[in-house]
N, C-alpha and C. Protein backbone atom coordinates (compact mmCIF):
# COMPACT_ATOMS: atom_id res chain seq x y z
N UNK A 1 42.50 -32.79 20.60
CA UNK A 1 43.69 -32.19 20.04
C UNK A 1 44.87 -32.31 21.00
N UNK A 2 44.44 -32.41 22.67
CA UNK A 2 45.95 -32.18 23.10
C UNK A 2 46.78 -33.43 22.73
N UNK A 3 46.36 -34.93 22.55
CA UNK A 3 47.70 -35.46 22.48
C UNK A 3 48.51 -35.35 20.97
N UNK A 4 47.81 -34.69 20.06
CA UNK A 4 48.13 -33.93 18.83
C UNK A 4 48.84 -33.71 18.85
N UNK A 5 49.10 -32.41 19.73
CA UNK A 5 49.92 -31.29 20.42
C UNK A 5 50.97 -32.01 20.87
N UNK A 6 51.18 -32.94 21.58
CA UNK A 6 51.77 -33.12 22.69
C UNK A 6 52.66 -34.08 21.43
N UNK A 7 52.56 -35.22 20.56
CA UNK A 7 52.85 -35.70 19.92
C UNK A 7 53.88 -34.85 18.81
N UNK A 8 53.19 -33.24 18.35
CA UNK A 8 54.04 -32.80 17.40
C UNK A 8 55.14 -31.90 18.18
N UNK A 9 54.34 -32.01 19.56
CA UNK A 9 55.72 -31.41 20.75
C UNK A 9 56.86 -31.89 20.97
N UNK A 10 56.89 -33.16 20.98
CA UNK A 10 57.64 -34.26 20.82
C UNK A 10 58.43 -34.52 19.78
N UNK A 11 57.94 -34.12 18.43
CA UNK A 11 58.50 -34.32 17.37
C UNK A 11 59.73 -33.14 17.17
N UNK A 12 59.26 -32.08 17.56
CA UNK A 12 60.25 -30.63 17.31
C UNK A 12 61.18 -31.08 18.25
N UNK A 13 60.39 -31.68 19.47
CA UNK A 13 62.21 -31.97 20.48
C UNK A 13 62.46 -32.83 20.16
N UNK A 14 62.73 -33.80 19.17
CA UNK A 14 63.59 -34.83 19.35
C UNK A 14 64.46 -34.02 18.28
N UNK A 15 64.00 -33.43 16.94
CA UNK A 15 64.64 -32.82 15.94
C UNK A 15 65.34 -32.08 16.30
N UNK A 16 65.20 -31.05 17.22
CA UNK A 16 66.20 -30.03 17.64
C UNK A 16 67.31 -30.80 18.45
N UNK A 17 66.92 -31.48 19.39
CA UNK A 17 67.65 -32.26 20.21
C UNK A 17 68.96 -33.12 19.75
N UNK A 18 67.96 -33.73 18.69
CA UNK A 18 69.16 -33.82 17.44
C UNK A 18 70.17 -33.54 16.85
N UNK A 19 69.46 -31.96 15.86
CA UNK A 19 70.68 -31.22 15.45
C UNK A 19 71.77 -30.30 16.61
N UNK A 20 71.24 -30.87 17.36
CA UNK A 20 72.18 -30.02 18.44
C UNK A 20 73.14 -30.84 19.08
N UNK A 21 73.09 -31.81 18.83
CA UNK A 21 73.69 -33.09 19.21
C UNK A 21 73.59 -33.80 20.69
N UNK A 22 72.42 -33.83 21.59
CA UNK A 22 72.10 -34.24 22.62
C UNK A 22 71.92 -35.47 22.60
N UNK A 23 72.24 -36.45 23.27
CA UNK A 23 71.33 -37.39 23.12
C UNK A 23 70.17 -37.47 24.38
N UNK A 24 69.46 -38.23 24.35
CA UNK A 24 68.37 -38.21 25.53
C UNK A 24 68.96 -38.13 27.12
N UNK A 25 70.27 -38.86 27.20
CA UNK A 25 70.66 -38.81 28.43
C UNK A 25 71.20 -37.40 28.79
N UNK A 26 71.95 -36.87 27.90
CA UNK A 26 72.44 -35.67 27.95
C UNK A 26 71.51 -34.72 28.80
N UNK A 27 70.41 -34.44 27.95
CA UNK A 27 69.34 -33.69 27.31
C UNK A 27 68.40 -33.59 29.38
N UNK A 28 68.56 -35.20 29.52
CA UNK A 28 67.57 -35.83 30.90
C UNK A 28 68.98 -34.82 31.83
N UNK A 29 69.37 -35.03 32.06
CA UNK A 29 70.71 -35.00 33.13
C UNK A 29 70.77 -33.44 32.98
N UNK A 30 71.18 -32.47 32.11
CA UNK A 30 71.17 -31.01 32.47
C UNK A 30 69.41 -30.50 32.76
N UNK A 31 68.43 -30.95 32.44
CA UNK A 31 67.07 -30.65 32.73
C UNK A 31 66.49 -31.18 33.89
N UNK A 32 67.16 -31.99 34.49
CA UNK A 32 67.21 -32.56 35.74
C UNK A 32 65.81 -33.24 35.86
N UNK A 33 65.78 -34.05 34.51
CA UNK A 33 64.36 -34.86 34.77
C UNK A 33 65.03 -36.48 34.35
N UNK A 34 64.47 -37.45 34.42
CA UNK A 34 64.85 -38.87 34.22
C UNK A 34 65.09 -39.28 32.36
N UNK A 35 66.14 -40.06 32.03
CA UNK A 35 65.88 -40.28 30.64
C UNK A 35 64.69 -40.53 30.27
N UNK A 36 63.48 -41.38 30.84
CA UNK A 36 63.14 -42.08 30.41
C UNK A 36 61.48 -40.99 30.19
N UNK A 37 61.92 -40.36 30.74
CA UNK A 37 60.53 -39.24 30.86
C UNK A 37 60.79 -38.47 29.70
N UNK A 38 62.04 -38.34 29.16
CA UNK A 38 62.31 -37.17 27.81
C UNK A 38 61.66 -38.10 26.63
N UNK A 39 62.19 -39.57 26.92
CA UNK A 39 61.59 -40.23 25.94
C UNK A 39 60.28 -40.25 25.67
N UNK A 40 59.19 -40.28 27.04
CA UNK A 40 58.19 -39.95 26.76
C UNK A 40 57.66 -38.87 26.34
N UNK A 41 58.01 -37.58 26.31
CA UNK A 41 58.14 -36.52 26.01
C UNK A 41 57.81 -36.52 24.41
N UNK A 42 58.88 -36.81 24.13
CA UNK A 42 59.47 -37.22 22.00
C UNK A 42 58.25 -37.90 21.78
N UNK A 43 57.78 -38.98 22.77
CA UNK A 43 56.66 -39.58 21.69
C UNK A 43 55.12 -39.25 22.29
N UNK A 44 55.37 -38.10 22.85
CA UNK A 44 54.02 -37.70 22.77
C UNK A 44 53.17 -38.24 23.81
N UNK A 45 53.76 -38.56 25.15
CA UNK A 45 52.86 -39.42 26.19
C UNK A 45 52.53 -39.03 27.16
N UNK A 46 53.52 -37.43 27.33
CA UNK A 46 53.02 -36.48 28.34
C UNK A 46 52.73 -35.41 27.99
N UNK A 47 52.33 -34.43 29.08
CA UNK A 47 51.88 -33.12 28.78
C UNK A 47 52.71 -32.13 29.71
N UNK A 48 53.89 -31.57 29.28
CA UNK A 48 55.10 -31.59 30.26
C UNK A 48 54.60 -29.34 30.56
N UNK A 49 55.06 -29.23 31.24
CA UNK A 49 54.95 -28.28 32.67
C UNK A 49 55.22 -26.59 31.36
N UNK A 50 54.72 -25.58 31.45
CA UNK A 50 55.58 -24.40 30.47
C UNK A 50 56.61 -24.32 30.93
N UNK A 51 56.65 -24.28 32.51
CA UNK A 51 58.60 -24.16 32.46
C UNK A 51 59.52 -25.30 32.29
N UNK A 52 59.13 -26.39 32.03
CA UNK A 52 60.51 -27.71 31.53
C UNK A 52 60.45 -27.15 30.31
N UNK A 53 59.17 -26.55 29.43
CA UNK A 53 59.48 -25.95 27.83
C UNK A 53 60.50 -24.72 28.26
N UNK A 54 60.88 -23.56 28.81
CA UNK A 54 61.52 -23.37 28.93
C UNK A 54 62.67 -23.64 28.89
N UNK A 55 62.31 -24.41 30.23
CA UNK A 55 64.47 -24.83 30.96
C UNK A 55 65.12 -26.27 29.45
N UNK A 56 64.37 -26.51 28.67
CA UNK A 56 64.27 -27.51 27.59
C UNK A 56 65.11 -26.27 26.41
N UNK A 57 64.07 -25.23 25.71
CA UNK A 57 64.71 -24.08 25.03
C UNK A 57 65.78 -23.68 25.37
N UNK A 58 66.17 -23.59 26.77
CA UNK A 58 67.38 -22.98 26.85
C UNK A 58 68.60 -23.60 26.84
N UNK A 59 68.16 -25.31 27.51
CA UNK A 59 69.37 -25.92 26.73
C UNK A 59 70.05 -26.68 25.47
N UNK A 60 68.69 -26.49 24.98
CA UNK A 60 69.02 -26.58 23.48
C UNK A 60 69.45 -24.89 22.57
N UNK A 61 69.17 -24.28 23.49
CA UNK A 61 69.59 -22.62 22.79
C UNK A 61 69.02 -22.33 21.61
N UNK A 62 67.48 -22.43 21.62
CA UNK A 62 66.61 -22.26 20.47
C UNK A 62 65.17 -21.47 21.62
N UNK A 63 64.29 -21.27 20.67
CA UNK A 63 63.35 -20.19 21.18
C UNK A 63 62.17 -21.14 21.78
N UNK A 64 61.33 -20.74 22.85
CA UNK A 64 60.66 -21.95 23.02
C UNK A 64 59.23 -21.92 22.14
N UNK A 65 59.19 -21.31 21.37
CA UNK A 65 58.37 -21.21 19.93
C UNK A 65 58.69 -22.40 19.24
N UNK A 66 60.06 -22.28 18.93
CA UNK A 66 60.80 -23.55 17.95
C UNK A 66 60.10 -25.05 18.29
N UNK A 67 59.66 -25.04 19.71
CA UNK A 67 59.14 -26.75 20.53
C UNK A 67 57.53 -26.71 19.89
N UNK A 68 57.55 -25.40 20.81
CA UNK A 68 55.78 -25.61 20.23
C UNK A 68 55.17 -25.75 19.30
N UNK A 69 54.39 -26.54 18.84
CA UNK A 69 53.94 -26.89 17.35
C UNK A 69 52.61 -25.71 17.19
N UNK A 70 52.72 -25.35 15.80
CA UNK A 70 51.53 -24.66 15.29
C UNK A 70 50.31 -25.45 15.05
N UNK A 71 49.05 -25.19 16.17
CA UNK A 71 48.15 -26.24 16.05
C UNK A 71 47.05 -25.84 14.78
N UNK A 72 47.12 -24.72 14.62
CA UNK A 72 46.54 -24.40 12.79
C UNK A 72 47.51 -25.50 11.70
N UNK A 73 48.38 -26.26 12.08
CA UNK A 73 49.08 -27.08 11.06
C UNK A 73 48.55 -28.70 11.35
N UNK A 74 47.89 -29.01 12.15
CA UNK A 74 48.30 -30.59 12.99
C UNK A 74 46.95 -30.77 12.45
C-alpha cells in the first residue's frame, strides 16, 4: 500500500498546488526543497518527511488532512 499512498499523496498536491496557483518552482523555492524532488513528490516516487507535509500545508494554506489521502478509499 505505501506507494498507493504516496501516489494519491501526490495527486492531492499537485491539485491543490494547482488551484492555488503554484507552479512547481514556486512551490520547490518557498519549501526550500529542489524542483525536481516536488515533482517526484506529485508522482508518487517518494515518501516525503510529516514535517515537509506540514511546511507543504502551510504554504499552500490548506489543512494537512487536505494532502493526505484516505487509505479506506485507494
Amino acid at each position: 500500500m505505501g506507494s498507493l499512498v504516496c501516489e494519491a499523496f501526490g495527486r492531492n498536491l499537485r491539485a491543490i498546488r494547482k488551484s492555488k496557483g503554484f507552479s512547481q518552482e514556486r512551490l520547490a523555492h518557498d519549501a526550500g526543497i529542489d524542483r525536481s524532488y516536488v515533482g517526484k513528490i506529485e508522482r508518487g516516487e517518494v515518501n516525503i518527511t510529516l514535517e515537509k507535509i506540514y511546511v507543504l500545508a502551510g504554504l499552500l494554506e490548506c489543512s494537512p488532512k487536505d494532502l493526505i489521502p484516505d487509505v479506506n478509499k485507494l
